[in-house]
N, C-alpha and C. Protein backbone atom coordinates (compact mmCIF):
# COMPACT_ATOMS: atom_id res chain seq x y z
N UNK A 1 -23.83 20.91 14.38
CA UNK A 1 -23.09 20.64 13.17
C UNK A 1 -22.81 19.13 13.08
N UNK A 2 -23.11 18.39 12.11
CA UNK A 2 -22.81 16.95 11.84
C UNK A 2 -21.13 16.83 11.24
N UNK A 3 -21.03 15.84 12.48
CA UNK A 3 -19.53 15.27 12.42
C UNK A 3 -19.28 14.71 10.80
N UNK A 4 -18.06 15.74 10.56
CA UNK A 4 -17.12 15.05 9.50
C UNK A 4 -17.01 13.65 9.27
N UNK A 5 -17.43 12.84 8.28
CA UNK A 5 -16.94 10.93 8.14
C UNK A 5 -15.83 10.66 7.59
N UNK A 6 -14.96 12.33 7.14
CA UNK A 6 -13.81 12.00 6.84
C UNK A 6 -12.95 13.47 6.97
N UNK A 7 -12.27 13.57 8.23
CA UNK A 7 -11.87 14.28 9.10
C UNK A 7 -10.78 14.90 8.37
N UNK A 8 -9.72 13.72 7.25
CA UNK A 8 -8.57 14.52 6.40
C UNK A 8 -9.31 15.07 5.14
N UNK A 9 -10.54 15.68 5.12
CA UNK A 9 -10.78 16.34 3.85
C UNK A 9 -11.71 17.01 4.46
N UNK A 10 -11.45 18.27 3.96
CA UNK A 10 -11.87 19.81 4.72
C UNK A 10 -12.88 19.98 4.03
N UNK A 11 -14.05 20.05 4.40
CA UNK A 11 -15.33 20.78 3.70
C UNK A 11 -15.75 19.95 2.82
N UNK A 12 -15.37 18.06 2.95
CA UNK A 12 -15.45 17.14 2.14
C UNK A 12 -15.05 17.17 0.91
N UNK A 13 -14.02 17.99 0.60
CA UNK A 13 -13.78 18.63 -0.67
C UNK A 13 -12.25 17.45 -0.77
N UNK A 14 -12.02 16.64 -2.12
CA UNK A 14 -10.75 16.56 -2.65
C UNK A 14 -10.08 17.19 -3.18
N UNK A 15 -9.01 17.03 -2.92
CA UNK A 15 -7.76 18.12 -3.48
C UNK A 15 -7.40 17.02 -4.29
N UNK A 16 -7.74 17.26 -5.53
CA UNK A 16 -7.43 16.06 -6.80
C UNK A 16 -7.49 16.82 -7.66
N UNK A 17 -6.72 15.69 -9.19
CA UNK A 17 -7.16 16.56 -10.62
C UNK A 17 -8.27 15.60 -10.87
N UNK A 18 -8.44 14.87 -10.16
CA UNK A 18 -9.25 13.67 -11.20
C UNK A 18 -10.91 14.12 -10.29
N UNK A 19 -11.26 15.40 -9.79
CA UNK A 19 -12.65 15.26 -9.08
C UNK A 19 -13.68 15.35 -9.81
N UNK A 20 -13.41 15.47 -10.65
CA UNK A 20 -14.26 15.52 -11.94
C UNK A 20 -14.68 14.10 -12.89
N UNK A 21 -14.02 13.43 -12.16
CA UNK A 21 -14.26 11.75 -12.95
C UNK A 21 -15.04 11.52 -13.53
N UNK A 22 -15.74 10.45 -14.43
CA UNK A 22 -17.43 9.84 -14.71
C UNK A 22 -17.41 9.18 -13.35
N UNK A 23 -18.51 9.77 -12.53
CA UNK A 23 -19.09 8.76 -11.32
C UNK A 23 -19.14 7.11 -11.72
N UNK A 24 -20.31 6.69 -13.23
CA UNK A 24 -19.52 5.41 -13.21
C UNK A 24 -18.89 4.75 -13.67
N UNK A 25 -17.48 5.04 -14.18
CA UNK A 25 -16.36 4.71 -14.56
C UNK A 25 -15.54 4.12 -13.35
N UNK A 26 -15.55 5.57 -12.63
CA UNK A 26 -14.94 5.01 -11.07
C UNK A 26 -15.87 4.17 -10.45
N UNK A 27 -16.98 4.08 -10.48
CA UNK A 27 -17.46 2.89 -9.60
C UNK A 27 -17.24 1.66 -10.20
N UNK A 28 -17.01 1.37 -11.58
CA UNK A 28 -17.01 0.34 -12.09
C UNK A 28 -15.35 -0.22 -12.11
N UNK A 29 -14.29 0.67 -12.25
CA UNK A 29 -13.10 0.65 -11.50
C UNK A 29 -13.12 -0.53 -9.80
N UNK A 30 -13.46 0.55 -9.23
CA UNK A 30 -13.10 0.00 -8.01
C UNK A 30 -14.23 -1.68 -7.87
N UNK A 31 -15.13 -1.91 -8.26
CA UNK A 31 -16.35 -2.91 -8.53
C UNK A 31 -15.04 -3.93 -8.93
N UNK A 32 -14.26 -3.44 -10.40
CA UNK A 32 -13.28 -4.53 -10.98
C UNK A 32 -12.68 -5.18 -10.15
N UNK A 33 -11.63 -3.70 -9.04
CA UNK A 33 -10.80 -4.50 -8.46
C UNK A 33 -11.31 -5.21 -7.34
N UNK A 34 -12.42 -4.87 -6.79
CA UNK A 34 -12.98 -5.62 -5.75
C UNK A 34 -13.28 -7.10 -5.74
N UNK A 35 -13.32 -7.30 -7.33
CA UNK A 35 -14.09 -8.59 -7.94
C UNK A 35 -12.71 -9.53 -8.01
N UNK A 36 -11.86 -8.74 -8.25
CA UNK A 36 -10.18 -9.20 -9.08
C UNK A 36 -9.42 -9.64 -7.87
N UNK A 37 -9.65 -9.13 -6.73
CA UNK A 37 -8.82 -9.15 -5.53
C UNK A 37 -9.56 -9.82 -4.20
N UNK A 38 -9.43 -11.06 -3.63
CA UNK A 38 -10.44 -11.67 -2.66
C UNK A 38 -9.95 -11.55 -1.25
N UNK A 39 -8.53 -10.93 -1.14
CA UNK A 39 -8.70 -10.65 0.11
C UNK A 39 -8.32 -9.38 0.55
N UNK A 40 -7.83 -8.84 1.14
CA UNK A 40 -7.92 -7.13 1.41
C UNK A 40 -7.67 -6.82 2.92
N UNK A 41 -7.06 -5.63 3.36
CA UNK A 41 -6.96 -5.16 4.60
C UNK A 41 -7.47 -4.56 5.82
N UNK A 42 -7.98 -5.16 6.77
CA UNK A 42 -9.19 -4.09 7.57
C UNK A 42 -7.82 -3.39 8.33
N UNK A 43 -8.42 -2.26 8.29
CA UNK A 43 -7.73 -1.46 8.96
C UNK A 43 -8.77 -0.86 10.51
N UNK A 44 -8.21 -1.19 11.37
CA UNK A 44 -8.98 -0.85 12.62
C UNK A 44 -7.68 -0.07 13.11
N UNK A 45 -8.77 0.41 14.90
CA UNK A 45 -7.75 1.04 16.08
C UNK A 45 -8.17 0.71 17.30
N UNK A 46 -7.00 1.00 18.17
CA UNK A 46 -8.07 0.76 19.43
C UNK A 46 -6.45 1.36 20.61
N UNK A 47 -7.26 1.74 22.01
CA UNK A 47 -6.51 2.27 22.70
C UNK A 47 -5.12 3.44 21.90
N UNK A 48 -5.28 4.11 20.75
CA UNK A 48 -4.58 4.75 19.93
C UNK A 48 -3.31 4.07 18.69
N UNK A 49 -3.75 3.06 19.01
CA UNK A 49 -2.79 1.94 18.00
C UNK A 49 -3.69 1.74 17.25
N UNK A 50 -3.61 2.08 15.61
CA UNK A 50 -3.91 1.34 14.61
C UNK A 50 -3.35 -0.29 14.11
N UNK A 51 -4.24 -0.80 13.75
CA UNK A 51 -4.20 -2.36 13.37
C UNK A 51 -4.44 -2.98 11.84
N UNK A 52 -3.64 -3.59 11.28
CA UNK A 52 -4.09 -4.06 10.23
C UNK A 52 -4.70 -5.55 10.20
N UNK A 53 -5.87 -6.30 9.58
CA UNK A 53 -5.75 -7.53 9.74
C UNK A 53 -5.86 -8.14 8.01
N UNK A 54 -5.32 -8.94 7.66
CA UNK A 54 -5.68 -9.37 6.37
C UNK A 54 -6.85 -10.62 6.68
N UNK A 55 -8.02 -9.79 5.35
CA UNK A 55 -9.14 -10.41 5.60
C UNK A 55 -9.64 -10.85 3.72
N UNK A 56 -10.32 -12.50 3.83
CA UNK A 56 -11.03 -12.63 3.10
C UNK A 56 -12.83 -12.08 2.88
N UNK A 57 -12.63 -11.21 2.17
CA UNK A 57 -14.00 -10.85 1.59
C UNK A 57 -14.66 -10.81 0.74
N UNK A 58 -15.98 -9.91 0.56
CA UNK A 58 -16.94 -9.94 -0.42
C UNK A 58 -17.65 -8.85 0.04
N UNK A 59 -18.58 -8.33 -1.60
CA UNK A 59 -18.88 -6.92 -1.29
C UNK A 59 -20.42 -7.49 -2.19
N UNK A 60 -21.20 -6.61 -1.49
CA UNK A 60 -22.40 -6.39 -2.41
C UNK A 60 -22.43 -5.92 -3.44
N UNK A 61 -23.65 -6.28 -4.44
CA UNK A 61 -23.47 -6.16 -5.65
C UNK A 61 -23.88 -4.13 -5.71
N UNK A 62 -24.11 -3.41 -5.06
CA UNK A 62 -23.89 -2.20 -5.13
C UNK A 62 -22.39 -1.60 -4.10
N UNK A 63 -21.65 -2.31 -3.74
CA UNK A 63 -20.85 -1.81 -3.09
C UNK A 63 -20.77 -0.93 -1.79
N UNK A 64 -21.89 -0.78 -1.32
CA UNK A 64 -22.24 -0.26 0.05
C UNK A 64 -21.83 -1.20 1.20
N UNK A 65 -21.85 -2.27 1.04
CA UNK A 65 -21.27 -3.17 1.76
C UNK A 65 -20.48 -3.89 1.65
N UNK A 66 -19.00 -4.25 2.91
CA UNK A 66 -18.08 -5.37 2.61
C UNK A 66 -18.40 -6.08 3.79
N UNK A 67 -18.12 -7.80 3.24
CA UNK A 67 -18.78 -8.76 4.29
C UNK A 67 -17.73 -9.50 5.25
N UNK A 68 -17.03 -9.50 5.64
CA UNK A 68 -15.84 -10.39 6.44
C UNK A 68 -16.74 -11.29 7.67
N UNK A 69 -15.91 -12.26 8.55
CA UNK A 69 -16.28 -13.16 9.09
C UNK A 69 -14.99 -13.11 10.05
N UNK A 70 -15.09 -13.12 11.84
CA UNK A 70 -13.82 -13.43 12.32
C UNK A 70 -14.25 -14.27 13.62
N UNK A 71 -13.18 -14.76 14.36
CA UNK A 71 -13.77 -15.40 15.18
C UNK A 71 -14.16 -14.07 16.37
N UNK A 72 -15.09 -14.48 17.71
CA UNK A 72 -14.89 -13.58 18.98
C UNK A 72 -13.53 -13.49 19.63
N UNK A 73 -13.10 -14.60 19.56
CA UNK A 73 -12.15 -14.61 20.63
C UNK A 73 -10.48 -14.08 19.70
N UNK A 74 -10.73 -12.84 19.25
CA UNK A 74 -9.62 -12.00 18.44
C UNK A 74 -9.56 -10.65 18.46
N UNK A 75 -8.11 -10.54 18.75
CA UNK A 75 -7.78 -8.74 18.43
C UNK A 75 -8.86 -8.38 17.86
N UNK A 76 -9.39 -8.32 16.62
CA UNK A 76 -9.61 -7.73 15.75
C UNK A 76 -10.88 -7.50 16.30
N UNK A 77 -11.96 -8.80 16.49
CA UNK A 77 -13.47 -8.45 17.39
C UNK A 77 -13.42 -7.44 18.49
N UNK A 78 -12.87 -7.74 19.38
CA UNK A 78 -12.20 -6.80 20.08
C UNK A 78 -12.22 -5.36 19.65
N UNK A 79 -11.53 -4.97 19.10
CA UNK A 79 -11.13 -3.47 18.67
C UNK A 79 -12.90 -3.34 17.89
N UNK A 80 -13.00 -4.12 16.70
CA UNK A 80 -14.32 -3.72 15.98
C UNK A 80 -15.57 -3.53 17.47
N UNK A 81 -15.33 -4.08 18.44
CA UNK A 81 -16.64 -3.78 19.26
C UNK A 81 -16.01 -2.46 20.11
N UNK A 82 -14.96 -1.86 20.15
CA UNK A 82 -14.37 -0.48 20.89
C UNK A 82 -15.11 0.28 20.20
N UNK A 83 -14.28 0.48 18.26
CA UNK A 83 -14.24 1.27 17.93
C UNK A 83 -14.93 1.09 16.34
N UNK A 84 -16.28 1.41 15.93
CA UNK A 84 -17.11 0.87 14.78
C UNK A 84 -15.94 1.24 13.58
N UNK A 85 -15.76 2.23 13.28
CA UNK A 85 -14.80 2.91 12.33
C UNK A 85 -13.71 2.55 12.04
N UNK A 86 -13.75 1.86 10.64
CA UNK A 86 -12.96 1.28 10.16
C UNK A 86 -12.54 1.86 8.58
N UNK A 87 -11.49 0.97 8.22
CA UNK A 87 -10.87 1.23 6.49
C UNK A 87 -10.79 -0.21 5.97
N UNK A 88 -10.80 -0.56 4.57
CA UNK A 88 -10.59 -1.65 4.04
C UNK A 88 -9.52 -1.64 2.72
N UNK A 89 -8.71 -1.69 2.85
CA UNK A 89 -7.61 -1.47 1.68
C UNK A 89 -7.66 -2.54 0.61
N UNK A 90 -7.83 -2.30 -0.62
CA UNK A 90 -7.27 -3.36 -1.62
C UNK A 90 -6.68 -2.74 -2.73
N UNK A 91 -5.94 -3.34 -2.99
CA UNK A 91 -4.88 -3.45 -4.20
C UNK A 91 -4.25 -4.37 -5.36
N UNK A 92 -3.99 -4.00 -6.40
CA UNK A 92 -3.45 -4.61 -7.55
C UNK A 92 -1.94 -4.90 -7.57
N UNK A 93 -1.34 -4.69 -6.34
CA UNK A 93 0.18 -4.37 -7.13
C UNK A 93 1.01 -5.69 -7.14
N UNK A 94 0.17 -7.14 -6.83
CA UNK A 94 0.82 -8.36 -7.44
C UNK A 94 0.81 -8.66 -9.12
N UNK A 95 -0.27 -7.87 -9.53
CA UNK A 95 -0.69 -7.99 -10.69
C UNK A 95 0.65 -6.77 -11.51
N UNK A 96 1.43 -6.45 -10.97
CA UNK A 96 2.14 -5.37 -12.01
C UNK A 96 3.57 -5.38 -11.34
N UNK A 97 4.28 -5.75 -10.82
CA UNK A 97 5.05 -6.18 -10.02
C UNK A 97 6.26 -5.10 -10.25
N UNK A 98 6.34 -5.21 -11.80
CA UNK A 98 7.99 -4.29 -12.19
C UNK A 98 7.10 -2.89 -12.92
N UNK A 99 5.88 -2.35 -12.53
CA UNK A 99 5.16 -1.24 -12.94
C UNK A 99 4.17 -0.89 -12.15
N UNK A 100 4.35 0.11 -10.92
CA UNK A 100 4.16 0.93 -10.25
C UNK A 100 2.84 1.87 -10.66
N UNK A 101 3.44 2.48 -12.00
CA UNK A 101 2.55 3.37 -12.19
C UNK A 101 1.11 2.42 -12.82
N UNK A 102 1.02 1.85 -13.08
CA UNK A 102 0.00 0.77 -13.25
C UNK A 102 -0.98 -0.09 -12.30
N UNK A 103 -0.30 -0.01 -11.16
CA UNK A 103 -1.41 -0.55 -9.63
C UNK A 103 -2.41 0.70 -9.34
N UNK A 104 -2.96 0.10 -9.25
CA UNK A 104 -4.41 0.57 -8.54
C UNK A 104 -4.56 0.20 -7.00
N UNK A 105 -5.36 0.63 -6.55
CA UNK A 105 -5.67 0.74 -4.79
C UNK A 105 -7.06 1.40 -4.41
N UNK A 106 -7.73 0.90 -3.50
CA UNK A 106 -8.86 2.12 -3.23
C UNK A 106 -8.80 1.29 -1.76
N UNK A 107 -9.34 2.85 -0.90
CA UNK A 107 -9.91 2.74 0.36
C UNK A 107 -10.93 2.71 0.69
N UNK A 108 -11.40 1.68 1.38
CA UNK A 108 -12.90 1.96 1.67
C UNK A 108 -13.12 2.80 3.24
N UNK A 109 -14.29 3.74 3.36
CA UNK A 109 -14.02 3.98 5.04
C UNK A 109 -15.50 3.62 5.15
N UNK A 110 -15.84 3.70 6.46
CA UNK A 110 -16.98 2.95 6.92
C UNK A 110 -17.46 2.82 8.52
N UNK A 111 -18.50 2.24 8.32
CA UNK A 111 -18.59 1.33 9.99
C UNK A 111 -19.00 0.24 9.94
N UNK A 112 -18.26 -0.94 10.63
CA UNK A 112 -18.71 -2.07 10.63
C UNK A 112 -19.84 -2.35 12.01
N UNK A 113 -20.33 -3.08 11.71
CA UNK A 113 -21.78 -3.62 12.38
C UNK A 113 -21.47 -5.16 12.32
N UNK A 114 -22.16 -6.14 13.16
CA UNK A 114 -22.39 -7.50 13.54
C UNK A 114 -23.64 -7.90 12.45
N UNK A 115 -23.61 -8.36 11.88
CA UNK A 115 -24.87 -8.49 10.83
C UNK A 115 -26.02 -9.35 11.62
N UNK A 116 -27.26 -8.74 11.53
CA UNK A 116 -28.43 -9.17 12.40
C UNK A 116 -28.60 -10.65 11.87
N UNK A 117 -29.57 -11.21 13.22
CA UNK A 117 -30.28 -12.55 12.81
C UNK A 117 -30.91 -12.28 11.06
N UNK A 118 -31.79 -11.31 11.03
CA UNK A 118 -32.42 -11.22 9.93
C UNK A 118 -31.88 -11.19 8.51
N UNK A 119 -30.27 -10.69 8.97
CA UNK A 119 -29.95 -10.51 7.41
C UNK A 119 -28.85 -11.40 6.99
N UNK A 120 -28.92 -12.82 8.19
CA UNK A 120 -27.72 -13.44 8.27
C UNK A 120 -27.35 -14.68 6.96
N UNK A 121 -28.95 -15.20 6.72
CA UNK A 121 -28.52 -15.72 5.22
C UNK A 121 -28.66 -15.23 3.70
N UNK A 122 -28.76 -13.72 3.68
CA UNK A 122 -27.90 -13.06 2.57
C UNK A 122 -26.79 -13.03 2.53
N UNK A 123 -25.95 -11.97 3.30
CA UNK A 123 -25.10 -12.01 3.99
C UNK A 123 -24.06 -13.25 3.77
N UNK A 124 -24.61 -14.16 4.22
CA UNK A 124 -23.34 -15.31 4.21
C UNK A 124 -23.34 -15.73 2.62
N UNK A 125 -24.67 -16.14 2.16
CA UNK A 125 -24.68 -16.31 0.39
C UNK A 125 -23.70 -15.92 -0.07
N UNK A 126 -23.60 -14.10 0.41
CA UNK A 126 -22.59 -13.13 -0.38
C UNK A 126 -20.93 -13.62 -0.15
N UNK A 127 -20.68 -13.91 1.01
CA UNK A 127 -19.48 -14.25 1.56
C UNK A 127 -19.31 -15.63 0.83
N UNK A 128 -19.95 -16.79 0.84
CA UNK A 128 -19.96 -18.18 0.33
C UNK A 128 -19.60 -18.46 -0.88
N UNK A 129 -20.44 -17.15 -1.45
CA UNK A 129 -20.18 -17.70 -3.18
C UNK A 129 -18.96 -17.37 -3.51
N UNK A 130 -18.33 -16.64 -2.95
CA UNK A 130 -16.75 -15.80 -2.89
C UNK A 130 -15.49 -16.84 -2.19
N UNK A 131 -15.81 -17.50 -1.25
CA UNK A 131 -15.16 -17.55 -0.39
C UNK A 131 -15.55 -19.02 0.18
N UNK A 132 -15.99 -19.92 -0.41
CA UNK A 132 -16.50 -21.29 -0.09
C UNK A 132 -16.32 -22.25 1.25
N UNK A 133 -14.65 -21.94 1.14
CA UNK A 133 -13.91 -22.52 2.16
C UNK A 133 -14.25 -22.09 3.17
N UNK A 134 -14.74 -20.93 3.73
CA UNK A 134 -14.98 -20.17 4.95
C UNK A 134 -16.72 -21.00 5.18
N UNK A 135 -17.49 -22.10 4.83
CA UNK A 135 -18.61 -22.53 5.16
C UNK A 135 -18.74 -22.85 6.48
N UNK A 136 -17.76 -23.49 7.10
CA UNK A 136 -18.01 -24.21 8.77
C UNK A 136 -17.57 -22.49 9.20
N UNK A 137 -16.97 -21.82 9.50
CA UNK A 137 -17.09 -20.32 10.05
C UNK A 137 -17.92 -19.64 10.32
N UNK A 138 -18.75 -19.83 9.05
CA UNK A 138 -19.92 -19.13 8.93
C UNK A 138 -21.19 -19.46 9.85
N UNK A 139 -21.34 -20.97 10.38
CA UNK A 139 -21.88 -21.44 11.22
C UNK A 139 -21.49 -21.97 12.30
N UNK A 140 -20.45 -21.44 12.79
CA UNK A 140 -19.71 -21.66 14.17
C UNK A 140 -19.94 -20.80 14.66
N UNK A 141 -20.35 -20.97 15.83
CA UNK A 141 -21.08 -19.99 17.43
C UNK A 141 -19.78 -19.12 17.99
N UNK A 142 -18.69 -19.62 17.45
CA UNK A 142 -17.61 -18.80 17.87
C UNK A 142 -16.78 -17.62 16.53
N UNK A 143 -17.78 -17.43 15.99
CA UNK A 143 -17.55 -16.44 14.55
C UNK A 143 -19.15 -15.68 14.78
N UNK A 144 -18.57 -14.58 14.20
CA UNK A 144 -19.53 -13.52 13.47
C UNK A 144 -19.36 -13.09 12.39
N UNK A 145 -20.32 -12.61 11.72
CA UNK A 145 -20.14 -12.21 10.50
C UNK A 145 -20.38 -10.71 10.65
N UNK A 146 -19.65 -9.77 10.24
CA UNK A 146 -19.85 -8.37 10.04
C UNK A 146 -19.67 -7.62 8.70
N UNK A 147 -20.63 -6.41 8.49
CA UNK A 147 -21.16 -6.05 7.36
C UNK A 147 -20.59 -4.86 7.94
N UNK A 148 -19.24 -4.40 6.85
CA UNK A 148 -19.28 -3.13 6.56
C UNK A 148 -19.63 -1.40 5.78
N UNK A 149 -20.29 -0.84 6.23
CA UNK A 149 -21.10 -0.18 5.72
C UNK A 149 -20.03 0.79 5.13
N UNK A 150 -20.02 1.01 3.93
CA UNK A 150 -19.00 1.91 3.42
C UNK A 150 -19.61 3.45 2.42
N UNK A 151 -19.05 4.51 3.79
CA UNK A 151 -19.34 5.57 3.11
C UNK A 151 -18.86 6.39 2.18
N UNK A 152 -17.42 6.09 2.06
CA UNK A 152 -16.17 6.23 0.84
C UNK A 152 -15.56 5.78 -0.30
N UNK A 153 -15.03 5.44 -0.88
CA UNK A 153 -14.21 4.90 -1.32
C UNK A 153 -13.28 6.08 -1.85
N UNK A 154 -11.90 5.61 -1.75
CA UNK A 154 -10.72 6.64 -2.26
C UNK A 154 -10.24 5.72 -3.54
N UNK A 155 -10.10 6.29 -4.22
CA UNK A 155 -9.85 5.21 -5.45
C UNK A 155 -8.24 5.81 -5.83
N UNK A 156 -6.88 5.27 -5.75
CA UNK A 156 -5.92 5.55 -6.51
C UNK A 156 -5.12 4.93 -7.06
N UNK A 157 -4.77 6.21 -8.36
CA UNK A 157 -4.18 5.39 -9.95
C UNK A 157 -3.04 6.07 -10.08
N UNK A 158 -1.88 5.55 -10.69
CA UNK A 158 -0.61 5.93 -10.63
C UNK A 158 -0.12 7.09 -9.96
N UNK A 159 -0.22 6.34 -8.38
CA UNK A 159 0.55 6.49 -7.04
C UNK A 159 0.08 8.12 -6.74
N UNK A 160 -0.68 8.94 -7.55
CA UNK A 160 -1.06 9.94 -6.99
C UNK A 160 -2.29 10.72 -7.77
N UNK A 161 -2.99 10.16 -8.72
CA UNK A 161 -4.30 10.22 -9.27
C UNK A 161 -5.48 9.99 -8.25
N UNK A 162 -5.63 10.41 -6.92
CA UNK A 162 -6.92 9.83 -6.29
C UNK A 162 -8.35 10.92 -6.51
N UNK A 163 -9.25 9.70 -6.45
CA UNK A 163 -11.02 10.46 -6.73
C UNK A 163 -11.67 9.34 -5.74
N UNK A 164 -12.73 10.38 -5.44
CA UNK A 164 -13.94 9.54 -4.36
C UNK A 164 -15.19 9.37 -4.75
N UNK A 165 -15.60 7.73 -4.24
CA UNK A 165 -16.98 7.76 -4.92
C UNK A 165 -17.71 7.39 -3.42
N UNK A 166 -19.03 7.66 -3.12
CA UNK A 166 -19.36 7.31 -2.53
C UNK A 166 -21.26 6.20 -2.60
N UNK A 167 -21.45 4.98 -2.29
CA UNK A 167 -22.27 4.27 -2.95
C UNK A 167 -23.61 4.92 -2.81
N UNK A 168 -24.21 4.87 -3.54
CA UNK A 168 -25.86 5.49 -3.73
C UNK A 168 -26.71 4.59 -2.50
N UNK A 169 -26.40 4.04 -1.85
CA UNK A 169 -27.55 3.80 -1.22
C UNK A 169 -26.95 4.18 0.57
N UNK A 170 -26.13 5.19 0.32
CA UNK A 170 -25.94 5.90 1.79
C UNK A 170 -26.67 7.28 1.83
């Protein structure tokens, strides 16, 4: 039997009203806020402690992938080489401050990977054009760049509307 990629939903099934969405409405949703919002939360674990790190990113233009950059010598490398399985949180709720029911949020779940020699100047393009300032990182021997492969997304709209999309090229 092939392991569950998302262990809190039974039979991969959501317990939502919204499972019925336009597939791309919600992808173009979460695409917005991805575009709207440049930095975002990796959520890792390791030894049974979950970790948050706030990270600048960038996503491919189909959304199967998010691109971050960290140094080796960090928690965070660390845990990503324990444990591949990760989350990426982003959200709107600077954008609505005194209206709640109006933020948006989606989760991404996934596995992150070290992005190969081969795919290392796409890859950074994607991160660069986003994220400029991060150029000497990107070519420092003491950074990697990692590509998260995302098999989820949880998309939610006033604090209890959630639907899942997951990208076409998984």
């Amino acid at each position: 039997m092939d392991e569950i990629d998302e262990p809190a939903l039974k039979n991969n099934a959501l317990n939502s009203s919204n499972q019925n969405k336009n597939v791309d409405e919600l992808s173009e949703k979460i695409g917005k806020l991805f575009l709207e919002q440049e930095y975002g939360i990796l959520c890792s674990q390791g030894d049974g402690q979950p970790y948050g790190s706030l990270m600048a990113f960038a996503t491919t233009e189909d959304l199967a992938c998010l691109i971050f950059i960290t140094q080796i010598e960090t928690r965070k490398y660390s845990l990503l080489e324990k444990c591949k399985k990760v989350a990426f949180v982003v959200d709107n709720r600077s954008k609505y401050p005194q209206n709640m029911m109006k933020v948006e949020a989606v989760t991404a779940t996934g596995e992150c990977r070290i992005v190969e020699e081969s795919e290392l100047d796409r890859y950074k393009k994607v991160l660069l054009k986003r994220h400029p300032y991060l150029k000497d990182y990107t070519s420092a021997k003491s950074c990697r760049l990692f590509c998260m492969e995302v098999k989820r997304y949880f998309h939610v709209a006033r604090l209890q509307e959630v639907s899942q999309w997951q990208p076409l090229s998984i």
